[in-house]
N, C-alpha and C. Protein backbone atom coordinates (compact mmCIF):
# COMPACT_ATOMS: atom_id res chain seq x y z
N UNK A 1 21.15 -23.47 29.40
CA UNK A 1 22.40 -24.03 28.96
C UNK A 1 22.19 -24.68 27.59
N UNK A 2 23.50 -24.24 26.67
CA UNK A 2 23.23 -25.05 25.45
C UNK A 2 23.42 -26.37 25.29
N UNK A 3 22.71 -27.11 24.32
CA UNK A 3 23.05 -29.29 24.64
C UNK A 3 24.30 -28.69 24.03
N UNK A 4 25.73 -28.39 23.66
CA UNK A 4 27.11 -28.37 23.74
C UNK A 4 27.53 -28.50 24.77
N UNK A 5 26.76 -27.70 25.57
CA UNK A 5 27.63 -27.10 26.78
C UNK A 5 26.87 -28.34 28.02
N UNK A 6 25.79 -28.88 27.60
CA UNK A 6 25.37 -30.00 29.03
C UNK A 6 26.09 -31.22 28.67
N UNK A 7 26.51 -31.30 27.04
CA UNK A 7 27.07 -32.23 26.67
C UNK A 7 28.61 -32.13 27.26
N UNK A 8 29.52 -31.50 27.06
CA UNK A 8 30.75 -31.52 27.64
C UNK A 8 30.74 -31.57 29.00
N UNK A 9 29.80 -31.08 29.82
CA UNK A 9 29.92 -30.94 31.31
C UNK A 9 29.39 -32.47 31.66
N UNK A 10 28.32 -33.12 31.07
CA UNK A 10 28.40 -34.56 31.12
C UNK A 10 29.73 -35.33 30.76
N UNK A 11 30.29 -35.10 29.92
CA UNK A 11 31.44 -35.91 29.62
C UNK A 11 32.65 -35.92 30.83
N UNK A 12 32.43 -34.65 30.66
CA UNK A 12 33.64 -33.63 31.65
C UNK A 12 33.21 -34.65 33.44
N UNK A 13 32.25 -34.56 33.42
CA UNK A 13 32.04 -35.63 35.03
C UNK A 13 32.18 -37.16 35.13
N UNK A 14 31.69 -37.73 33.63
CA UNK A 14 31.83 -39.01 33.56
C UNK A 14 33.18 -39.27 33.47
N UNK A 15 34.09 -38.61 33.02
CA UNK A 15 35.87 -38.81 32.78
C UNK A 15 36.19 -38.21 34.52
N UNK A 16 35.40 -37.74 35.21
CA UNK A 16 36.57 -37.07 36.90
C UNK A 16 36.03 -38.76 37.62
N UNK A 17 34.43 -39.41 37.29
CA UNK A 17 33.96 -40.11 38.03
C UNK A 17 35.02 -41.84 37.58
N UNK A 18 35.02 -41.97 35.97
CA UNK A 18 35.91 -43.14 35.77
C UNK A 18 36.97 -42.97 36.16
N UNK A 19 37.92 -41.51 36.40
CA UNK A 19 39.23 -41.49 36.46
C UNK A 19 39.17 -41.95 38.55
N UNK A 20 38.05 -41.53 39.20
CA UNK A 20 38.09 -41.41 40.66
C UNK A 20 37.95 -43.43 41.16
N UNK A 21 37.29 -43.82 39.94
CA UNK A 21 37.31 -45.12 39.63
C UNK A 21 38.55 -45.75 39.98
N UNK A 22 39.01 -45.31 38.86
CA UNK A 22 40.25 -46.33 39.08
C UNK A 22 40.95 -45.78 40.04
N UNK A 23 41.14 -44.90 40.42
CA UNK A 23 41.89 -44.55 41.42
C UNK A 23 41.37 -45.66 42.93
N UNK A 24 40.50 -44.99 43.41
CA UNK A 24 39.61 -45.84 44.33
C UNK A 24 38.65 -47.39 44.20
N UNK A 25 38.91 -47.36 43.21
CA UNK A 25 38.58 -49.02 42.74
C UNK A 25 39.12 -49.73 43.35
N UNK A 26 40.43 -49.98 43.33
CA UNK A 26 41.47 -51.22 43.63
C UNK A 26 41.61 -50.55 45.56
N UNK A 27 41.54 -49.77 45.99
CA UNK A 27 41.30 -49.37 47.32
C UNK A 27 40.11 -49.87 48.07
N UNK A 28 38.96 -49.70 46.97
CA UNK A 28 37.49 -50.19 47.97
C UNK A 28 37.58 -52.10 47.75
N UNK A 29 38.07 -52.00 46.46
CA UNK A 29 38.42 -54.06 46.15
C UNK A 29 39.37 -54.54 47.41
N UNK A 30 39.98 -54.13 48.01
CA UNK A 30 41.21 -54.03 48.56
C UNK A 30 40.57 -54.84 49.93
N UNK A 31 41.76 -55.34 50.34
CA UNK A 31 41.56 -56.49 51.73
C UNK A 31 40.90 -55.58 52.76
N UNK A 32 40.50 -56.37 54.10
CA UNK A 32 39.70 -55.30 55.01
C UNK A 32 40.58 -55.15 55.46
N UNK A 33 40.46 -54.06 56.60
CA UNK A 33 41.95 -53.57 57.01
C UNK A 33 42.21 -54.57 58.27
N UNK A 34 41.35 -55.40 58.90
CA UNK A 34 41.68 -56.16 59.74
C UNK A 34 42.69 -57.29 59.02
N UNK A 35 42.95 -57.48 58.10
CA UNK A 35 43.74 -58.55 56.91
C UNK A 35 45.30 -57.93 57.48
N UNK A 36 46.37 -58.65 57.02
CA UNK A 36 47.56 -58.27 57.51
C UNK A 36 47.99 -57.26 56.17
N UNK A 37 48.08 -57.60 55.27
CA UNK A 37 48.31 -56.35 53.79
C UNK A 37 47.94 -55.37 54.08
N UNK A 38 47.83 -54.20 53.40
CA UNK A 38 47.41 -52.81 53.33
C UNK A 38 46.78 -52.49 52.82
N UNK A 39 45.34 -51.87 52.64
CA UNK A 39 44.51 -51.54 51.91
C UNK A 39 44.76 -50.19 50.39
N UNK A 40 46.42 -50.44 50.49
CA UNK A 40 46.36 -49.53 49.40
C UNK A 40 48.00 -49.92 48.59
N UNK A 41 49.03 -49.47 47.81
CA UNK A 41 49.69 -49.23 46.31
C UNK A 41 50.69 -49.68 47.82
N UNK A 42 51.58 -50.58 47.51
CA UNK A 42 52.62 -51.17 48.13
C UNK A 42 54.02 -51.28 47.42
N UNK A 43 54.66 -51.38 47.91
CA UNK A 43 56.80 -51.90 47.35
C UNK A 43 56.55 -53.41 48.20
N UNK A 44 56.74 -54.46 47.69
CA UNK A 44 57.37 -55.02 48.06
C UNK A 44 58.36 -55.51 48.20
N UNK A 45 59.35 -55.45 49.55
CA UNK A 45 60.91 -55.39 50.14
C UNK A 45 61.28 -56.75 50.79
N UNK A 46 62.26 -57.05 49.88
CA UNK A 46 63.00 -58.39 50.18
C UNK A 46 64.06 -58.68 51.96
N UNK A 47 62.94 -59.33 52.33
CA UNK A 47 63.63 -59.04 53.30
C UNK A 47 65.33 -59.61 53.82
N UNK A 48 65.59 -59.46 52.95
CA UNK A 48 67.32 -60.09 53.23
C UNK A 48 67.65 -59.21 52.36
N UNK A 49 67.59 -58.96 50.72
CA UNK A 49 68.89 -57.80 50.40
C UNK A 49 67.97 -56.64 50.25
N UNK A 50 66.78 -56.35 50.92
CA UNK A 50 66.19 -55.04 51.28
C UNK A 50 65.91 -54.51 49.68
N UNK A 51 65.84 -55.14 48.78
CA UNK A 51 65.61 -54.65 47.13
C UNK A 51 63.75 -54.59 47.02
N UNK A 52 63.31 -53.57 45.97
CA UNK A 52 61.92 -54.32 45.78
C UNK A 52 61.82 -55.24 44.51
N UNK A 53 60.60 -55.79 44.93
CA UNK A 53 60.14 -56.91 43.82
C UNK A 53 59.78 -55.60 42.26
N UNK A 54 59.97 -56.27 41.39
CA UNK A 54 59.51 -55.44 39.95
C UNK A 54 59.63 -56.41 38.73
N UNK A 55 59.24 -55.77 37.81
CA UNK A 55 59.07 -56.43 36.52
C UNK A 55 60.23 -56.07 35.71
N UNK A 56 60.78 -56.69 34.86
CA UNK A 56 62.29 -56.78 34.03
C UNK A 56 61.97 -55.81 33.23
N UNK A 57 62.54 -54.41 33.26
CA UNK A 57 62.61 -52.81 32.26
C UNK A 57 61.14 -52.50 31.81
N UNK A 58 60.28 -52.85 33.01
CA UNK A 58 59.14 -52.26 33.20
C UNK A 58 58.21 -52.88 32.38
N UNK A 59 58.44 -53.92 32.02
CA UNK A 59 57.78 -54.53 30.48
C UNK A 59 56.35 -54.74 30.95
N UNK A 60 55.28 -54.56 29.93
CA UNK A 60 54.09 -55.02 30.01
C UNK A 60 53.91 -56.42 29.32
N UNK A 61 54.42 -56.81 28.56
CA UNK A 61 54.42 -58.44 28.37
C UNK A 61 53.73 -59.18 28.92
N UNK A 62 53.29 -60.11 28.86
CA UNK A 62 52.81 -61.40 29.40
C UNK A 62 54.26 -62.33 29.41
N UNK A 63 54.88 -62.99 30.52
CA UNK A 63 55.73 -63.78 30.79
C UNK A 63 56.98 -63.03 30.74
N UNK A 64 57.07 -61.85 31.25
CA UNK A 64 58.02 -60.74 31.42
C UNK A 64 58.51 -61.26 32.92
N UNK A 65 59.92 -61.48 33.05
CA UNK A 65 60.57 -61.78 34.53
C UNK A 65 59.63 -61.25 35.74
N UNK A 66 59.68 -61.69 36.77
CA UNK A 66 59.84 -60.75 38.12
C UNK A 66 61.26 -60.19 38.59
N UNK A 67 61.83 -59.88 39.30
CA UNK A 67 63.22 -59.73 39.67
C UNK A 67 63.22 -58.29 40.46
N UNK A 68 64.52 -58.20 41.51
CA UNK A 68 64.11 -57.40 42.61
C UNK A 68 65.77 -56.61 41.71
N UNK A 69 65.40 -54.86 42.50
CA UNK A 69 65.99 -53.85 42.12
C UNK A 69 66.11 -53.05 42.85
N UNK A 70 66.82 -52.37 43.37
CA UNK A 70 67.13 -51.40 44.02
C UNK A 70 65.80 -50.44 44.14
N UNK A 71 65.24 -50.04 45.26
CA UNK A 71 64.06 -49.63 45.42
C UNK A 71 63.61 -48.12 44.61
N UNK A 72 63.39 -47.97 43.71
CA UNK A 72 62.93 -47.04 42.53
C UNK A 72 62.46 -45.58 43.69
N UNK A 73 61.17 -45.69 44.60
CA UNK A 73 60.57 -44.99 45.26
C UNK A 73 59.58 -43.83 44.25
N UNK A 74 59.12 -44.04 43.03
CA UNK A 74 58.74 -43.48 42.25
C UNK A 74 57.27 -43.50 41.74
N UNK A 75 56.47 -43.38 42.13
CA UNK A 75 54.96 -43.47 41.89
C UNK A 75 54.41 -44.22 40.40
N UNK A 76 54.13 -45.47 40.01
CA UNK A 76 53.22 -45.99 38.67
C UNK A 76 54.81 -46.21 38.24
N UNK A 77 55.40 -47.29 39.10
CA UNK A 77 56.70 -47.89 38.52
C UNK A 77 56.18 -49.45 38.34
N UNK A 78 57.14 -50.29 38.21
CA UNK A 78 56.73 -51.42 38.08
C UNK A 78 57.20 -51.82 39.39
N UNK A 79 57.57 -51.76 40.18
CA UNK A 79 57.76 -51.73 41.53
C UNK A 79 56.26 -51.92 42.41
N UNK A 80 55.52 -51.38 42.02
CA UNK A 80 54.17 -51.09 42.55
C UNK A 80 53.46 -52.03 42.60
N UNK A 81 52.49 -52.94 43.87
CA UNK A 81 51.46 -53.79 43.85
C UNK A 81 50.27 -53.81 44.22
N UNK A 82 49.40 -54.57 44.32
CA UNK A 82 47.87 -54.23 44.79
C UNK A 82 47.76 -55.61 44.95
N UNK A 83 47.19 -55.92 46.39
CA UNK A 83 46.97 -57.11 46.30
C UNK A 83 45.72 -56.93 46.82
N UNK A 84 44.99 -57.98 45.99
CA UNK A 84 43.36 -58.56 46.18
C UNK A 84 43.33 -59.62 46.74
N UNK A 85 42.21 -59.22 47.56
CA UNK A 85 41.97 -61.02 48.12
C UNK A 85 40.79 -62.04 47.20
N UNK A 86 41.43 -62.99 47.26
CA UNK A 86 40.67 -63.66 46.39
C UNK A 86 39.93 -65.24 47.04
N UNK A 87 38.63 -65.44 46.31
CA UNK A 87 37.94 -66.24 47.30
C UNK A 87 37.98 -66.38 48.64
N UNK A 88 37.28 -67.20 49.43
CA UNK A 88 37.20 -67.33 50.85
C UNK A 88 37.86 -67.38 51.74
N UNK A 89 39.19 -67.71 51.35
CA UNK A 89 40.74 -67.46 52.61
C UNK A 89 40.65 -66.28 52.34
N UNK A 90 40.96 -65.85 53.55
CA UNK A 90 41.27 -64.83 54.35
C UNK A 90 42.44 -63.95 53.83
N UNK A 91 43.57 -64.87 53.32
CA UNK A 91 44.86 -65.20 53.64
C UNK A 91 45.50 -65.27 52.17
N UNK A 92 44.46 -65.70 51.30
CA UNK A 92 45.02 -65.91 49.67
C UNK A 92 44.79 -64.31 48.68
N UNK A 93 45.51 -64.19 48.06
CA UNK A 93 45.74 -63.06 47.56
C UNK A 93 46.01 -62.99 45.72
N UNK A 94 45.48 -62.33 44.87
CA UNK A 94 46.28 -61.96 43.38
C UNK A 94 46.77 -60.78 43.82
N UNK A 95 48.52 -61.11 43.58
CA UNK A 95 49.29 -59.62 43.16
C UNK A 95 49.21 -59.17 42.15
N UNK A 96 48.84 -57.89 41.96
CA UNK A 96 48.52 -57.25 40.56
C UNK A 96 49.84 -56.30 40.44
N UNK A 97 50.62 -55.99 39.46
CA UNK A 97 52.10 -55.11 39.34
C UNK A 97 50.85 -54.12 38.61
N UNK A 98 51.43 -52.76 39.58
CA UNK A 98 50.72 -51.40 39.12
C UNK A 98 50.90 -51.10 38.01
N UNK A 99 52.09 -51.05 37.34
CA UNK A 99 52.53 -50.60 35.98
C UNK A 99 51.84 -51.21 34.58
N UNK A 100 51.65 -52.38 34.78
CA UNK A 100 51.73 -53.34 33.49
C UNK A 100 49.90 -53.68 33.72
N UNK A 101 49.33 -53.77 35.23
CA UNK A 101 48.34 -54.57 35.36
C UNK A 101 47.88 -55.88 35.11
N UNK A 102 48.96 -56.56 35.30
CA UNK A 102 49.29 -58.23 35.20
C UNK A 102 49.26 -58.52 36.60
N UNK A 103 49.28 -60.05 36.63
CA UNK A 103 49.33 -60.72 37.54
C UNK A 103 50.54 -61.30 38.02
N UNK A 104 50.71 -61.78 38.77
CA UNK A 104 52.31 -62.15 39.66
C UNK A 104 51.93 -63.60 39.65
N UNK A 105 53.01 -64.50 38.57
CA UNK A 105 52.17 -66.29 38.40
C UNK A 105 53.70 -66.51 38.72
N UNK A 106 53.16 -67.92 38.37
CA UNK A 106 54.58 -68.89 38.50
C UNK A 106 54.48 -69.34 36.96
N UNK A 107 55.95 -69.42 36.16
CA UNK A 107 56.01 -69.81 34.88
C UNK A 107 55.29 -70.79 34.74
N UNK A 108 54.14 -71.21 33.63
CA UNK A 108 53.63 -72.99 33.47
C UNK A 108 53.04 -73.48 34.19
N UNK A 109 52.94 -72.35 35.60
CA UNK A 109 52.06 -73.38 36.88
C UNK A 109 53.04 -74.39 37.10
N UNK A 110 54.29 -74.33 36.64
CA UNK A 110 55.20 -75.46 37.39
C UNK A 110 55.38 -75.12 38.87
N UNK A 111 55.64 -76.49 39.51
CA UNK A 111 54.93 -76.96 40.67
C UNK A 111 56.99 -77.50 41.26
N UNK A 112 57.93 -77.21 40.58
CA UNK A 112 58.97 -77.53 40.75
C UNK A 112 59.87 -76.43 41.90
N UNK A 113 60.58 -76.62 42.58
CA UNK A 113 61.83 -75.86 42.93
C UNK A 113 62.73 -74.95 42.13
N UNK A 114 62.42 -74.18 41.94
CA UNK A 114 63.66 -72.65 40.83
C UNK A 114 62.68 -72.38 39.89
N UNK A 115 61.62 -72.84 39.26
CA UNK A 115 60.43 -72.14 38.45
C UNK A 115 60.71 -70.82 38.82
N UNK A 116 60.38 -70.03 37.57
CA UNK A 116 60.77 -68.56 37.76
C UNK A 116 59.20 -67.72 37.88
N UNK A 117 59.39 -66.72 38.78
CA UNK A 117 58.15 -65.96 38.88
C UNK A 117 57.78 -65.18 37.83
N UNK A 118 56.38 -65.24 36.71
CA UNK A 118 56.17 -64.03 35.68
C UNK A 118 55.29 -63.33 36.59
N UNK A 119 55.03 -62.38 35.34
CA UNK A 119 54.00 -61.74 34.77
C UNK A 119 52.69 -62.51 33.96
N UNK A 120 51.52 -62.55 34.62
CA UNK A 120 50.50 -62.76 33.48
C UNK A 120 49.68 -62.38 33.20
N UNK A 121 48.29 -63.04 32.37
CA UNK A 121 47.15 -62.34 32.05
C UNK A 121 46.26 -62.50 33.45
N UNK A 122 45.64 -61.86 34.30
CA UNK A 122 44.98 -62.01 35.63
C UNK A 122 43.89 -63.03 35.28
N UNK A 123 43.96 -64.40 35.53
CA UNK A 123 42.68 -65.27 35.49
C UNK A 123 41.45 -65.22 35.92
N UNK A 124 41.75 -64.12 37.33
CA UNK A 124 40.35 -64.12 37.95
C UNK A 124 39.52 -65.39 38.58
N UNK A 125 40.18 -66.41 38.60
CA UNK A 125 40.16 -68.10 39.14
C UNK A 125 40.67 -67.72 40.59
N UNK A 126 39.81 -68.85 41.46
CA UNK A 126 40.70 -68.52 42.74
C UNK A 126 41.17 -69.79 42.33
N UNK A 127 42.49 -69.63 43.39
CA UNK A 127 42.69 -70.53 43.89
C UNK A 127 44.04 -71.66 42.59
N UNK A 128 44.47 -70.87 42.19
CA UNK A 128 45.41 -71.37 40.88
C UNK A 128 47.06 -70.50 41.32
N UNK A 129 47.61 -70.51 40.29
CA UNK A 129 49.27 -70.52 40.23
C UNK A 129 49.26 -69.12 40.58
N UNK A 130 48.40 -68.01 40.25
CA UNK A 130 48.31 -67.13 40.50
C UNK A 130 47.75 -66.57 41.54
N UNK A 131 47.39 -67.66 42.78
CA UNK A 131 47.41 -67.15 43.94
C UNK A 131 48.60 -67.47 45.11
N UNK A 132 48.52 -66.52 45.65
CA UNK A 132 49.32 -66.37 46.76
C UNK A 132 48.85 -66.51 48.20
N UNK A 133 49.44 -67.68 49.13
CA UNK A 133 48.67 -67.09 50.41
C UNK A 133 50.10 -66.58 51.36
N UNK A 134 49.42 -64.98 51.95
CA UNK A 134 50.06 -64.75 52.92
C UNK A 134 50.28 -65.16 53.94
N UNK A 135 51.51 -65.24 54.50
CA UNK A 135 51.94 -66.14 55.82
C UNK A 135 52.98 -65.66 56.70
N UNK A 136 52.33 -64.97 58.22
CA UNK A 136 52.96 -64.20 58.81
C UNK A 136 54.40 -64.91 59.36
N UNK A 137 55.48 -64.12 58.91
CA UNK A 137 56.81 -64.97 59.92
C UNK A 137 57.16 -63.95 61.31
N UNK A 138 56.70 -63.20 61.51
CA UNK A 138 56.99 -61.85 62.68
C UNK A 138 58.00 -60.98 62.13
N UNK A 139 58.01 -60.05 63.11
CA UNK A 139 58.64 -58.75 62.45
C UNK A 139 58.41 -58.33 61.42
N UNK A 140 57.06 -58.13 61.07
CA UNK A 140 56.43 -57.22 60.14
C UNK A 140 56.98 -58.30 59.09
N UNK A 141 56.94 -58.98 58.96
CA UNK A 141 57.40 -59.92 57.65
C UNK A 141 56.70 -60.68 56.97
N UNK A 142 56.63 -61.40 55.97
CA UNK A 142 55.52 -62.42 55.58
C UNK A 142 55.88 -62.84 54.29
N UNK A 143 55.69 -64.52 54.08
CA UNK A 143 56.17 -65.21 52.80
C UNK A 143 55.08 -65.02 52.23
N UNK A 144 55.28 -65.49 50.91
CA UNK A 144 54.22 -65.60 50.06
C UNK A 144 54.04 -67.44 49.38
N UNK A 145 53.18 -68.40 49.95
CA UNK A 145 53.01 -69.33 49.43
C UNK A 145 52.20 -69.44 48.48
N UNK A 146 52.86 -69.88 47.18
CA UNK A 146 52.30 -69.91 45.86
C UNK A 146 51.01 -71.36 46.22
N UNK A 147 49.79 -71.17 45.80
CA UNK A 147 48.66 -72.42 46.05
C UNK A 147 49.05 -73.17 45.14
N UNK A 148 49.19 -73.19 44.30
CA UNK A 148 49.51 -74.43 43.42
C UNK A 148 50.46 -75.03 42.92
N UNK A 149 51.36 -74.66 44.43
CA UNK A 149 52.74 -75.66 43.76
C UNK A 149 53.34 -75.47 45.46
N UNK A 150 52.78 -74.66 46.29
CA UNK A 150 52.78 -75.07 47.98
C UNK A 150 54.29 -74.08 48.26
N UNK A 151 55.16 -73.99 46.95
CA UNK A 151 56.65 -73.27 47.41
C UNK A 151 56.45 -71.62 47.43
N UNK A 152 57.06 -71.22 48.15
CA UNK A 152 57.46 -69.76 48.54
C UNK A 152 58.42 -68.92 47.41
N UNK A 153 58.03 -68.00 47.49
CA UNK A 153 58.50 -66.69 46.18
C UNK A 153 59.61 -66.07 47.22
N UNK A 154 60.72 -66.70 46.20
CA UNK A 154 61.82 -65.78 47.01
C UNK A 154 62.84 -65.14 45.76
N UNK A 155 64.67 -65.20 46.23
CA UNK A 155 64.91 -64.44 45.17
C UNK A 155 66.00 -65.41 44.91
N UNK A 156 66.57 -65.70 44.02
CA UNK A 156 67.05 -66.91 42.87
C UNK A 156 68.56 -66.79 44.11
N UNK A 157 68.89 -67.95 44.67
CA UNK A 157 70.42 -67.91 45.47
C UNK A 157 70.65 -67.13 46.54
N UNK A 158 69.07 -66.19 47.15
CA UNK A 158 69.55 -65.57 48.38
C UNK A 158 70.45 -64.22 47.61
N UNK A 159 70.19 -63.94 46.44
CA UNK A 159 71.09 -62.94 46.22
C UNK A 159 70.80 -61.40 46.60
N UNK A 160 71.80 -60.49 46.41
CA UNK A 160 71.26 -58.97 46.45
C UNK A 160 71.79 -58.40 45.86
N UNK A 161 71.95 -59.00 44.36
CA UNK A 161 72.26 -58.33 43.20
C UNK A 161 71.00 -57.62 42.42
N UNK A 162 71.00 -56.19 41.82
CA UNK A 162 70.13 -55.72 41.34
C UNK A 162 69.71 -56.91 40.33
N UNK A 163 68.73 -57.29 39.84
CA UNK A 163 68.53 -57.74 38.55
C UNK A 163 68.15 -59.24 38.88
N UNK A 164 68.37 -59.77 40.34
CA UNK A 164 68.23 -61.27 40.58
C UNK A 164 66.82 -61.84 40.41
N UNK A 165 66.34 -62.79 39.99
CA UNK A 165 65.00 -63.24 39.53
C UNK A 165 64.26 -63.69 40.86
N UNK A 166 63.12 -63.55 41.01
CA UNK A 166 61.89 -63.59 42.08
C UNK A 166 61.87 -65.65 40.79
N UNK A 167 61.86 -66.37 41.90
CA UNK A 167 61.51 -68.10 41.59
C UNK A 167 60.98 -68.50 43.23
N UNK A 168 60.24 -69.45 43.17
CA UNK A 168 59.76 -70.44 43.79
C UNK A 168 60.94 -71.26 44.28
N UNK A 169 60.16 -71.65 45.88
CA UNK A 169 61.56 -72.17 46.01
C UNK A 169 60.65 -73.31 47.35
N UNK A 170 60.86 -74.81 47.98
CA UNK A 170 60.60 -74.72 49.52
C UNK A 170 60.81 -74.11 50.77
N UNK A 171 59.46 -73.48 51.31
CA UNK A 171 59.66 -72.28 52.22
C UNK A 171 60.22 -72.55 52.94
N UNK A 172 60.85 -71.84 53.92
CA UNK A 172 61.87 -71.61 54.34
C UNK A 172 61.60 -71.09 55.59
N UNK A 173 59.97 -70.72 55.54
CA UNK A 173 59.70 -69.95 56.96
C UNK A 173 60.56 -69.62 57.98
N UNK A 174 61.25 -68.33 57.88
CA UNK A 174 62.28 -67.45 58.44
C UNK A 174 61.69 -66.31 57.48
N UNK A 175 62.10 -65.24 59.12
CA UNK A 175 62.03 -63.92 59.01
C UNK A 175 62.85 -63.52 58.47
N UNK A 176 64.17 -63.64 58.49
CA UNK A 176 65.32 -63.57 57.77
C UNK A 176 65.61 -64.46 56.77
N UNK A 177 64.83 -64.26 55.38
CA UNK A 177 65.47 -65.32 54.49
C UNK A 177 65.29 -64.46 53.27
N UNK A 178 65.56 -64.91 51.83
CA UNK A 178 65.15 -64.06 50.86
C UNK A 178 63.67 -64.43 50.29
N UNK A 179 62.86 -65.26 51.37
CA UNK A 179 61.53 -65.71 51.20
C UNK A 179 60.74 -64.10 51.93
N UNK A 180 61.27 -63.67 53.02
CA UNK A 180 60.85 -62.84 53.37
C UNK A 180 60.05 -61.66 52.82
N UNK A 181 58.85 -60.83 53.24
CA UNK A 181 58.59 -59.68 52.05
C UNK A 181 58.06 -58.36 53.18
N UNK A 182 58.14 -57.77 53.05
CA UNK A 182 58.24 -56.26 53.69
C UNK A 182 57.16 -55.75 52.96
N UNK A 183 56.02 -54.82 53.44
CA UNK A 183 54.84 -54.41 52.93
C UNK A 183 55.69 -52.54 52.97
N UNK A 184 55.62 -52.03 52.04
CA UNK A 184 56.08 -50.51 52.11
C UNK A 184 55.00 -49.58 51.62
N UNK A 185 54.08 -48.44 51.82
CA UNK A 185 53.29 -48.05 51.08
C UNK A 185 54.04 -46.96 50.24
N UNK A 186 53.48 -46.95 48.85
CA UNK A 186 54.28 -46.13 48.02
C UNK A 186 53.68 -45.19 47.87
């Protein structure tokens, strides 16, 4: 074989092995399957106006809205999540939005009632604004308590208008609330 030809067929494997990477990266990172999440690319579904969670016109931004939308069903939307578990709870989680590869924070780390949910740069810190712990309410349901401010990610007024903003709010623990979140695999 000519070094052209061992050279491209090296390249040619190192690009199937990084691309199998990322694919299966965030799958093998991924909670054990005994964890209540899913070990793989999720919608998350509001459980009161049945919308998913997404990022405002898909933006990659840093401090780009959250806000729920009529469920896309479309593969590498902004609709799309991955959640990691992070440090020693079991139970605490970074949502990563598939599209953008940001993190799911609370504006400022404010610690207030109606703080609006972003987009950010992933800290990689446990245990900050950007974690989440999951918290089973039954019927396949589960809030999300923000750690550093103790309130639940719901959707701005209980609404089920396309376009309504994902904010912090005091949980509410109900299966039926717009705290609620529905795990869907996409």
């Amino acid at each position: 074989m000519t070094a052209m030809r061992v050279t491209r067929s090296r390249k040619l494997r190192h690009a199937v092995v990084a691309a199998l990477m990322l694919i299966g990266g965030p799958i093998m990172m991924a909670s054990p399957a005994a964890a209540a999440p899913p070990a793989n690319l999720v919608y998350l579904i509001n459980g009161l106006s049945g919308k998913c969670l997404g990022i405002n016109s898909g933006s990659h931004a840093i401090g780009a809205l959250a806000m729920q939308w009529q469920c896309a069903n479309q593969p590498f939307s902004d609709q799309g999540w991955w959640l990691f578990q992070i440090g020693s709870v079991p139970n605490a989680y970074e949502i990563h939005n598939q599209n953008s590869f940001l993190c799911l924070g609370i504006d400022r780390a404010s610690v207030a009632n109606g703080a609006l949910a972003i987009q950010a740069a992933c800290s990689g810190q446990t245990y900050n604004n950007q974690t989440w712990l999951e918290e089973p309410l039954g019927g396949g349901r589960v809030q999300f308590r923000n750690y550093n401010s103790g309130r639940c990610l719901g959707i701005s007024a209980g609404s089920n208008a396309n376009g309504a903003l994902a904010m912090q709010w005091d949980c509410a623990n109900r299966a039926y609330s717009d705290q609620a979140w529905i795990y869907d695999p996409v």
